[in-house]
N, C-alpha and C. Protein backbone atom coordinates (compact mmCIF):
# COMPACT_ATOMS: atom_id res chain seq x y z
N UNK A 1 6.74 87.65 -45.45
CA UNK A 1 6.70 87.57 -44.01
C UNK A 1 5.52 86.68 -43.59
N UNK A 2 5.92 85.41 -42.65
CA UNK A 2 4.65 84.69 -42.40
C UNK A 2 3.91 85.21 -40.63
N UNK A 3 3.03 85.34 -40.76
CA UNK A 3 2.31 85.82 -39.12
C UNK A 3 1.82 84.92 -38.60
N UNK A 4 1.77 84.76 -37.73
CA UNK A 4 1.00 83.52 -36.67
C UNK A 4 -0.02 84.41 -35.48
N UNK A 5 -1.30 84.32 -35.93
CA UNK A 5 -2.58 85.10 -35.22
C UNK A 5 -2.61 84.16 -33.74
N UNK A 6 -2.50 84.73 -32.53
CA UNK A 6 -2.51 84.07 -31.23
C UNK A 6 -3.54 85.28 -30.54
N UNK A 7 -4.32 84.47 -29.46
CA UNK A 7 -5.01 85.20 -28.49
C UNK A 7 -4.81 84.68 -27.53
N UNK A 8 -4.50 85.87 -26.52
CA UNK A 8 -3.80 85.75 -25.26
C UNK A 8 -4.58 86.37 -23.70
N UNK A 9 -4.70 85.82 -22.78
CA UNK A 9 -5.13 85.72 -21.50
C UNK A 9 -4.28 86.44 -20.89
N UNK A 10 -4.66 87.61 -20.68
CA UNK A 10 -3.75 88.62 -19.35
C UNK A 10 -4.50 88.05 -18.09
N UNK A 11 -3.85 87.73 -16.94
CA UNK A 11 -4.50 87.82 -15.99
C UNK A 11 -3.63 88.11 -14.75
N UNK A 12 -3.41 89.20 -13.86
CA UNK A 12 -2.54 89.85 -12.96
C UNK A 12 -3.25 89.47 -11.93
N UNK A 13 -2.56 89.20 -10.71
CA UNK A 13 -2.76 89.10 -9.58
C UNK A 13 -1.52 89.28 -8.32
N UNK A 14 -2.29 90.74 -7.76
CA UNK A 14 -1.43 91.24 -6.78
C UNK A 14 -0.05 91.38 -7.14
N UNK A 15 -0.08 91.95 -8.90
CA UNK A 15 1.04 92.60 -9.98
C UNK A 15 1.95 91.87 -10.55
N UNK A 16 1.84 90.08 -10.44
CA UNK A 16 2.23 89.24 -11.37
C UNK A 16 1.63 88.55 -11.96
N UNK A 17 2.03 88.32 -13.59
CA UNK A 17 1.14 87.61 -14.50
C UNK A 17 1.66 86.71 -14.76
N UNK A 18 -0.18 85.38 -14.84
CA UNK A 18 0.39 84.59 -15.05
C UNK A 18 0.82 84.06 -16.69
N UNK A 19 1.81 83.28 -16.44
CA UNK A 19 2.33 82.76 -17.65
C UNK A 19 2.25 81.12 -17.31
N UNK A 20 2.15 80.41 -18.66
CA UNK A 20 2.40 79.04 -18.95
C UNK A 20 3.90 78.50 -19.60
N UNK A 21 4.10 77.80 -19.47
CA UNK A 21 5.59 76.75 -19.89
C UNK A 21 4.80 75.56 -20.62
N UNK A 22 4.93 75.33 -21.79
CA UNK A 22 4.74 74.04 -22.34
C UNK A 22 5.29 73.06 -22.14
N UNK A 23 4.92 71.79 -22.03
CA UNK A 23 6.11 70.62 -22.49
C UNK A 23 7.10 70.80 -23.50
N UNK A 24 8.41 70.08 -23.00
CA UNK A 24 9.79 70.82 -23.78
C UNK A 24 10.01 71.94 -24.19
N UNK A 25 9.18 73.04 -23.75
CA UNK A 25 9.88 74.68 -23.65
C UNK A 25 10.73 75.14 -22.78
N UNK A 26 11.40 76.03 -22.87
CA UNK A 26 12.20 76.84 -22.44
C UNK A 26 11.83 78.10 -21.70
N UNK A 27 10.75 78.44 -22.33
CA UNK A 27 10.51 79.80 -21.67
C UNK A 27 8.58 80.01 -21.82
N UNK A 28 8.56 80.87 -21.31
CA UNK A 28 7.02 80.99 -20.45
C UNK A 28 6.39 81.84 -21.59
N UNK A 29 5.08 81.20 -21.79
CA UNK A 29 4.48 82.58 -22.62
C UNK A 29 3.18 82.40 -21.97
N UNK A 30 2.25 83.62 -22.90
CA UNK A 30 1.35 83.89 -21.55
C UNK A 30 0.03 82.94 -22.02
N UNK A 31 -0.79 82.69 -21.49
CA UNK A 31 -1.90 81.38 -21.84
C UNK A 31 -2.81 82.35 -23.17
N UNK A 32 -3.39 81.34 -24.05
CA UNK A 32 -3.77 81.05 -25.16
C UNK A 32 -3.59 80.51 -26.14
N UNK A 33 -3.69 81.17 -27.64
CA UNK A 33 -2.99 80.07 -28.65
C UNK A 33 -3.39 80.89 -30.04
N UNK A 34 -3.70 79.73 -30.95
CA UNK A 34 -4.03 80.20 -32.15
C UNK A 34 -5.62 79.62 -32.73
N UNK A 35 -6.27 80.85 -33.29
CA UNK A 35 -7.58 80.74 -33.79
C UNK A 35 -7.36 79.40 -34.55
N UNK A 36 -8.58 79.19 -34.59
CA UNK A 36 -9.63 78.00 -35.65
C UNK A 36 -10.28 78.36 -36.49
N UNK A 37 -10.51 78.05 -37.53
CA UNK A 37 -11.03 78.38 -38.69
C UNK A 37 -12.73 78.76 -38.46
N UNK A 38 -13.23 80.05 -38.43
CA UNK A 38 -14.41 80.57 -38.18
C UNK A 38 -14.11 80.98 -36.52
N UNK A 39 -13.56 80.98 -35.68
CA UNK A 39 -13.64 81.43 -34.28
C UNK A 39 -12.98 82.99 -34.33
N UNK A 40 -14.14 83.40 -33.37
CA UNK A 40 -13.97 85.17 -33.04
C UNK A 40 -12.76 84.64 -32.12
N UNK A 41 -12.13 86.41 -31.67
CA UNK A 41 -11.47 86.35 -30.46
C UNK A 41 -11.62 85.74 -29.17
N UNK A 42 -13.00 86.16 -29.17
CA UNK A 42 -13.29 85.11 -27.74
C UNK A 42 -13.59 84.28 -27.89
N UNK A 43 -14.19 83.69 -29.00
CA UNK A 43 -14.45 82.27 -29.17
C UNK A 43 -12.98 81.31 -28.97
N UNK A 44 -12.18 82.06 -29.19
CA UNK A 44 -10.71 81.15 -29.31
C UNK A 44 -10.11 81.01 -27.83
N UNK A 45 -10.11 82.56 -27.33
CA UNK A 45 -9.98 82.54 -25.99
C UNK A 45 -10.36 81.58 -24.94
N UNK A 46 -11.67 81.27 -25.10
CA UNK A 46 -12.40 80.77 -24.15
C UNK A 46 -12.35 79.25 -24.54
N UNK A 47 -11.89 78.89 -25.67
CA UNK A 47 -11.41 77.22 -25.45
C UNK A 47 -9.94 77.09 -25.33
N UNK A 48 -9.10 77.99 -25.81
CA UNK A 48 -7.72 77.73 -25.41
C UNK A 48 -7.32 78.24 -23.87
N UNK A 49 -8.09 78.50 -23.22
CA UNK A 49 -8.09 78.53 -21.87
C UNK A 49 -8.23 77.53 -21.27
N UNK A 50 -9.87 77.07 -21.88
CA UNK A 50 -10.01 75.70 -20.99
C UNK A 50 -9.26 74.16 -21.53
N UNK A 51 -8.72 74.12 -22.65
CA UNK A 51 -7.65 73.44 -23.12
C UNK A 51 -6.68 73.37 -21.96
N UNK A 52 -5.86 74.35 -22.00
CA UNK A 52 -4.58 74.65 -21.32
C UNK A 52 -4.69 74.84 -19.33
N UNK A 53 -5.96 75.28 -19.18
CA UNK A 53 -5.88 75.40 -17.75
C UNK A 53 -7.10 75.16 -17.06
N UNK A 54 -7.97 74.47 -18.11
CA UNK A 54 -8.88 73.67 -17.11
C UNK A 54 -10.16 74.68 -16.67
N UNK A 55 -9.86 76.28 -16.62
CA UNK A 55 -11.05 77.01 -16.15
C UNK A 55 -12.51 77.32 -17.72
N UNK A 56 -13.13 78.16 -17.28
CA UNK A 56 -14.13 78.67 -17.85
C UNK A 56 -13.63 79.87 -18.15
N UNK A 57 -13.71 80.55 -18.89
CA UNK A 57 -13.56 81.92 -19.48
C UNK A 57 -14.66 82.40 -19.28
N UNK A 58 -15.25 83.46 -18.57
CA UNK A 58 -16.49 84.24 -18.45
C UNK A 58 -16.60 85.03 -19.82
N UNK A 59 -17.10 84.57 -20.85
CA UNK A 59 -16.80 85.46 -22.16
C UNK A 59 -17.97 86.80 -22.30
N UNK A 60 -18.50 86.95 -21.46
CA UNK A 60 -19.24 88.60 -22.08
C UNK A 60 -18.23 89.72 -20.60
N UNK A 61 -17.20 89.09 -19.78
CA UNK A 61 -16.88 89.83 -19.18
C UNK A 61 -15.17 90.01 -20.17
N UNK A 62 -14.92 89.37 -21.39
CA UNK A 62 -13.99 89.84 -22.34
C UNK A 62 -13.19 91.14 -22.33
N UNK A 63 -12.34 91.82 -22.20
CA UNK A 63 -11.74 93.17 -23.00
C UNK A 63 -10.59 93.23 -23.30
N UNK A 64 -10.71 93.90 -24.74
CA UNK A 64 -9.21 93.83 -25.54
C UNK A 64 -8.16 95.01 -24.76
N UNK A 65 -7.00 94.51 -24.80
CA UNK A 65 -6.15 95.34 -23.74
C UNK A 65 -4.86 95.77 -24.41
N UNK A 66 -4.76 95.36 -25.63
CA UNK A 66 -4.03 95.76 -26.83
C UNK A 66 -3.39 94.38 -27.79
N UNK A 67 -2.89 94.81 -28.50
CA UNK A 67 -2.53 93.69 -29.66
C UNK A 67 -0.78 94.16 -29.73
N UNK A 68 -0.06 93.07 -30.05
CA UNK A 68 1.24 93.23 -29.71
C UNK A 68 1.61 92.10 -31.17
N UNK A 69 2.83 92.59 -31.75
CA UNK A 69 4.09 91.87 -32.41
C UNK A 69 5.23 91.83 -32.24
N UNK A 70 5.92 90.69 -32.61
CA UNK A 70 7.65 90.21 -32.52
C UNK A 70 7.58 89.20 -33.27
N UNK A 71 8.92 89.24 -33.40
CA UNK A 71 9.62 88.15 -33.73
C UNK A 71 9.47 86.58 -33.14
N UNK A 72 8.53 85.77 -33.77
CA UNK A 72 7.93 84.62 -33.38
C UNK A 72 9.15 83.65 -32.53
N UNK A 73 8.83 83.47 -31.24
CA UNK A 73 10.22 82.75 -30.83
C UNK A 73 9.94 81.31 -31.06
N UNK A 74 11.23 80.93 -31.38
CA UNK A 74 11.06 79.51 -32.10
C UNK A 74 11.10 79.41 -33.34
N UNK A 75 10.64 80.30 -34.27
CA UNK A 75 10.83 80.17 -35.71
C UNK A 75 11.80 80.77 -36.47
N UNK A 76 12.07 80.73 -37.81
CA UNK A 76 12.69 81.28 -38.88
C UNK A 76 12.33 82.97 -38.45
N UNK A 77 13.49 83.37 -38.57
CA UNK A 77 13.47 85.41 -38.68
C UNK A 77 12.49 85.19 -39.89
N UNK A 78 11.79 86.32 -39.63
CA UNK A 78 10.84 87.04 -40.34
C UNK A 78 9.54 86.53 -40.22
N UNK A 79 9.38 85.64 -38.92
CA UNK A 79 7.81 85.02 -38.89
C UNK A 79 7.28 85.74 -37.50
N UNK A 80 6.22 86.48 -38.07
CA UNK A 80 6.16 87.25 -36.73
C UNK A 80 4.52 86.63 -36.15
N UNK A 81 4.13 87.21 -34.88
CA UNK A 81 3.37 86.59 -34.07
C UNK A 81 3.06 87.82 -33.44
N UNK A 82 1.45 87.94 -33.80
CA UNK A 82 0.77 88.75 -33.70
C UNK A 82 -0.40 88.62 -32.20
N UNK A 83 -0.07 89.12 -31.20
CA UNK A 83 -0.44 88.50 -29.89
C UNK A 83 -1.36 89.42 -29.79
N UNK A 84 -3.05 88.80 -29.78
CA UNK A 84 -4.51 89.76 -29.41
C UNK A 84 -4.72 89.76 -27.94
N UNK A 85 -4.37 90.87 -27.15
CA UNK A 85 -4.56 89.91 -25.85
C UNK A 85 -5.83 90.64 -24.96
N UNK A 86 -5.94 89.78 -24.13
CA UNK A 86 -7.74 90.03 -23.26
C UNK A 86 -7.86 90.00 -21.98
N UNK A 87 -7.95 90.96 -21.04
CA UNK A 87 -8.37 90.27 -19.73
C UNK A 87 -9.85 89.90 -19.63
N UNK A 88 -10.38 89.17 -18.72
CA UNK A 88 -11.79 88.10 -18.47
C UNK A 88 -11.74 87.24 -17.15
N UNK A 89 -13.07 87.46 -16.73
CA UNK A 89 -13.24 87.14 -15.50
C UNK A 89 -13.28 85.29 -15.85
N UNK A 90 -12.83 84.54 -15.10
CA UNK A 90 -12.93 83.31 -15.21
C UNK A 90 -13.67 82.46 -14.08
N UNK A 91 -14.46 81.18 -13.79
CA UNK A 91 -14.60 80.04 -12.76
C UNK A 91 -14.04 79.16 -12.69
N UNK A 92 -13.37 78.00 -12.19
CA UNK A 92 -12.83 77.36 -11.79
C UNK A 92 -11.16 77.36 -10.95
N UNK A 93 -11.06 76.46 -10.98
CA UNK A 93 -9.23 76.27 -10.26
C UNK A 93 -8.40 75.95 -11.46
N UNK A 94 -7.41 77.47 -11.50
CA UNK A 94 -6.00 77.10 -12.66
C UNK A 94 -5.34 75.99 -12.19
N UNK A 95 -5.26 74.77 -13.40
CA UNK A 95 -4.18 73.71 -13.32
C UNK A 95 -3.72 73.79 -14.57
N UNK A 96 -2.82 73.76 -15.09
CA UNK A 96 -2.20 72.98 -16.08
C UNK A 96 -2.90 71.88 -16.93
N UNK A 97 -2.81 71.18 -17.96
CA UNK A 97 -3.67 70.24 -18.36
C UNK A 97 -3.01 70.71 -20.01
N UNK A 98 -3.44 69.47 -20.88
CA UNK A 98 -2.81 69.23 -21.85
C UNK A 98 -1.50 69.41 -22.30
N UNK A 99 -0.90 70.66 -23.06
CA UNK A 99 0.22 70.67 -23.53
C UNK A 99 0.93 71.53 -22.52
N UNK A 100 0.07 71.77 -21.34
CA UNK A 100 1.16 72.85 -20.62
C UNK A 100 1.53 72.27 -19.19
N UNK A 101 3.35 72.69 -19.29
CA UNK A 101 3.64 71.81 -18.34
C UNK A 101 3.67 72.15 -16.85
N UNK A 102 3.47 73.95 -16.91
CA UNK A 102 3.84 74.74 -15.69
C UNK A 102 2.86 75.84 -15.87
N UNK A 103 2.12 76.28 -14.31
CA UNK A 103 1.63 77.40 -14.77
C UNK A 103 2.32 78.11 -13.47
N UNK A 104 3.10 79.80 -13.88
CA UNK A 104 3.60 80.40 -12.95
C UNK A 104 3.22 81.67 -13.10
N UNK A 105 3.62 82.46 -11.56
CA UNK A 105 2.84 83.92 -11.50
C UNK A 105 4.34 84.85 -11.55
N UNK A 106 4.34 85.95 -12.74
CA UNK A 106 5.86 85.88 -13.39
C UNK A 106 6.01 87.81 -12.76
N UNK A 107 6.69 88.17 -12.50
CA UNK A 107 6.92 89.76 -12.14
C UNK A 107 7.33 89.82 -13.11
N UNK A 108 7.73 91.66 -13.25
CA UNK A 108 8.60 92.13 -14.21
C UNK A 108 10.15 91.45 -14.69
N UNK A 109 10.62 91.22 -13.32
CA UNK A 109 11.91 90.64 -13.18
C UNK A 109 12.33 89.36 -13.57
N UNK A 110 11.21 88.91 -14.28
CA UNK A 110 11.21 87.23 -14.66
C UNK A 110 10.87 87.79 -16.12
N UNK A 111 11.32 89.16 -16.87
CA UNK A 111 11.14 89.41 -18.77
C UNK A 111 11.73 88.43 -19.03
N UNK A 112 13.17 87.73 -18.60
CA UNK A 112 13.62 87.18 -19.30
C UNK A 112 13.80 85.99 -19.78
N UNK A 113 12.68 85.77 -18.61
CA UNK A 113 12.03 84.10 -18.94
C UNK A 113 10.99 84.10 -19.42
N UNK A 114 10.58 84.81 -20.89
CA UNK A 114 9.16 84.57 -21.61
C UNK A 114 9.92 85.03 -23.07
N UNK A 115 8.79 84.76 -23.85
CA UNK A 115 8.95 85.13 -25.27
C UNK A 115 9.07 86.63 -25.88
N UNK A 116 9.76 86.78 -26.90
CA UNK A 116 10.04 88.30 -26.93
C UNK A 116 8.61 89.14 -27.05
N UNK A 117 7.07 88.43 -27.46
CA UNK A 117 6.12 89.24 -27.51
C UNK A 117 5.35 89.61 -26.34
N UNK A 118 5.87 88.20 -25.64
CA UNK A 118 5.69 88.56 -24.09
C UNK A 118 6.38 89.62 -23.48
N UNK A 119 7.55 89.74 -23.73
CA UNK A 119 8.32 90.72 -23.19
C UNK A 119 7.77 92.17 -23.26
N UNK A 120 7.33 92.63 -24.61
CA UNK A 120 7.10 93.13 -25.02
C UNK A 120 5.26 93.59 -24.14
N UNK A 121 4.58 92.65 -23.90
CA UNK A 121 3.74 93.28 -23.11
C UNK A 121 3.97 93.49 -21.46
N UNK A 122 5.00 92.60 -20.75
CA UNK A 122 5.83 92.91 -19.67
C UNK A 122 5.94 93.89 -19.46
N UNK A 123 6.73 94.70 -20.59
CA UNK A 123 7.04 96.04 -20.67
C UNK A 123 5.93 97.02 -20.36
N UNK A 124 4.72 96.33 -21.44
CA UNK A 124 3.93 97.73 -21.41
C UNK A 124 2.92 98.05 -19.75
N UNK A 125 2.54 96.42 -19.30
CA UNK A 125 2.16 96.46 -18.29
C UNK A 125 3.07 96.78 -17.01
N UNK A 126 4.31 96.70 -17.31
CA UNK A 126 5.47 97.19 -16.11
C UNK A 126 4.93 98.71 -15.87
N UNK A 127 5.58 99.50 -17.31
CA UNK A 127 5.59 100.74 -17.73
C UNK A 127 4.13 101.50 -17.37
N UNK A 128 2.89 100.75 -17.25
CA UNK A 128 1.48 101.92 -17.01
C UNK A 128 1.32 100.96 -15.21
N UNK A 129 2.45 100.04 -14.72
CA UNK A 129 2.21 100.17 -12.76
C UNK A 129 1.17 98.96 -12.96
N UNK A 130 1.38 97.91 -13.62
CA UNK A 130 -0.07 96.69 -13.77
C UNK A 130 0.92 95.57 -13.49
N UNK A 131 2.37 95.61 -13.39
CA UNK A 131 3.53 94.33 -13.67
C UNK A 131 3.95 94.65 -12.35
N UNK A 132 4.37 93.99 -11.50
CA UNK A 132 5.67 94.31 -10.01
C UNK A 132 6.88 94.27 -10.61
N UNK A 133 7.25 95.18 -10.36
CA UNK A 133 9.29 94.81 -10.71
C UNK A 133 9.62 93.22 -10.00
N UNK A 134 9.30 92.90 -8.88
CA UNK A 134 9.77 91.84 -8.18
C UNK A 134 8.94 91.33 -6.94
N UNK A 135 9.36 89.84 -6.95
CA UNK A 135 7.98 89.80 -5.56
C UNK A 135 9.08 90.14 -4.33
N UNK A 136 8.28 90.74 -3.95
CA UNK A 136 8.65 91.23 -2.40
C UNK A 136 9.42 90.53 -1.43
N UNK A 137 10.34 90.91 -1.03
CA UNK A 137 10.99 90.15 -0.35
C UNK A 137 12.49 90.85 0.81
C-alpha cells in the first residue's frame, strides 16, 4: 500500500470551508499539500499556504484538529492519503496563486465536489455543527 503524507488548512467561515481547485482538476480539495524532506507539520503548512494562497500562516497559533484517510483520488486503488489537518490564524488577502486555479467557500452540500478524504472531513465537521448543510437561501 503506497501513502501520500498531506497537511491540510481547515479554515470555516460563517460554516463553510474553504476549499481549492487546481489547474485541470475536477474537484476541490482543501488547501495544503505534501511535506518536504525535514519539514514539521507546520513547517509544511505554513509554506504550502503561502504557495497556494498568497497569505501568512500565523504558525504558533497552529492546532491539530484530526488526521483523516482514503482512498487517494486520482491514483491507483490502494494508494491512500493520509490528510494531517490544522486550523491557524492567518494575515493577508486569500488569492489563488500558483497551481491553484479557484479558491471557494464549500457547505456541506457541495461533499460532492471534493475528494473522498475531504469528504470524509465534511462529514466529520458537518456531524459535530462546524460545516452548514447549505448556504442560506
Amino acid at each position: 500500500m503506497d501513502f501520500i503524507d498531506k497537511i491540510a488548512w481547515i479554515q470555516v467561515r460563517e460554516g463553510a470551508i474553504l476549499s481549492t481547485r487546481s489547474v485541470g482538476r475536477d474537484v476541490y480539495y482543501l488547501p495544503g499539500g505534501k511535506r518536504e524532506a525535514g519539514e514539521t507539520d507546520v513547517d509544511t503548512l505554513v509554506r504550502e499556504i503561502r504557495e497556494e494562497l498568497s497569505v501568512a500562516i500565523i504558525a504558533a497559533s497552529a492546532v491539530h484538529v484530526g488526521t483523516f484517510q482514503a482512498q487517494a483520488h486520482g491514483h491507483p486503488d490502494g494508494t491512500i492519503v493520509r490528510m494531517t489537518c490544522y486550523t491557524a490564524g492567518f494575515e493577508g488577502v486569500l488569492r489563488a496563486d500558483h497551481e491553484i486555479e479557484e479558491i471557494a467557500w464549500l457547505t456541506y452540500a457541495d461533499r460532492g465536489r471534493v475528494s473522498p478524504v475531504d469528504q470524509m472531513i465534511f462529514d466529520e465537521w458537518y456531524r459535530t455543527g462546524r460545516l452548514r448543510p447549505a448556504v442560506p437561501g
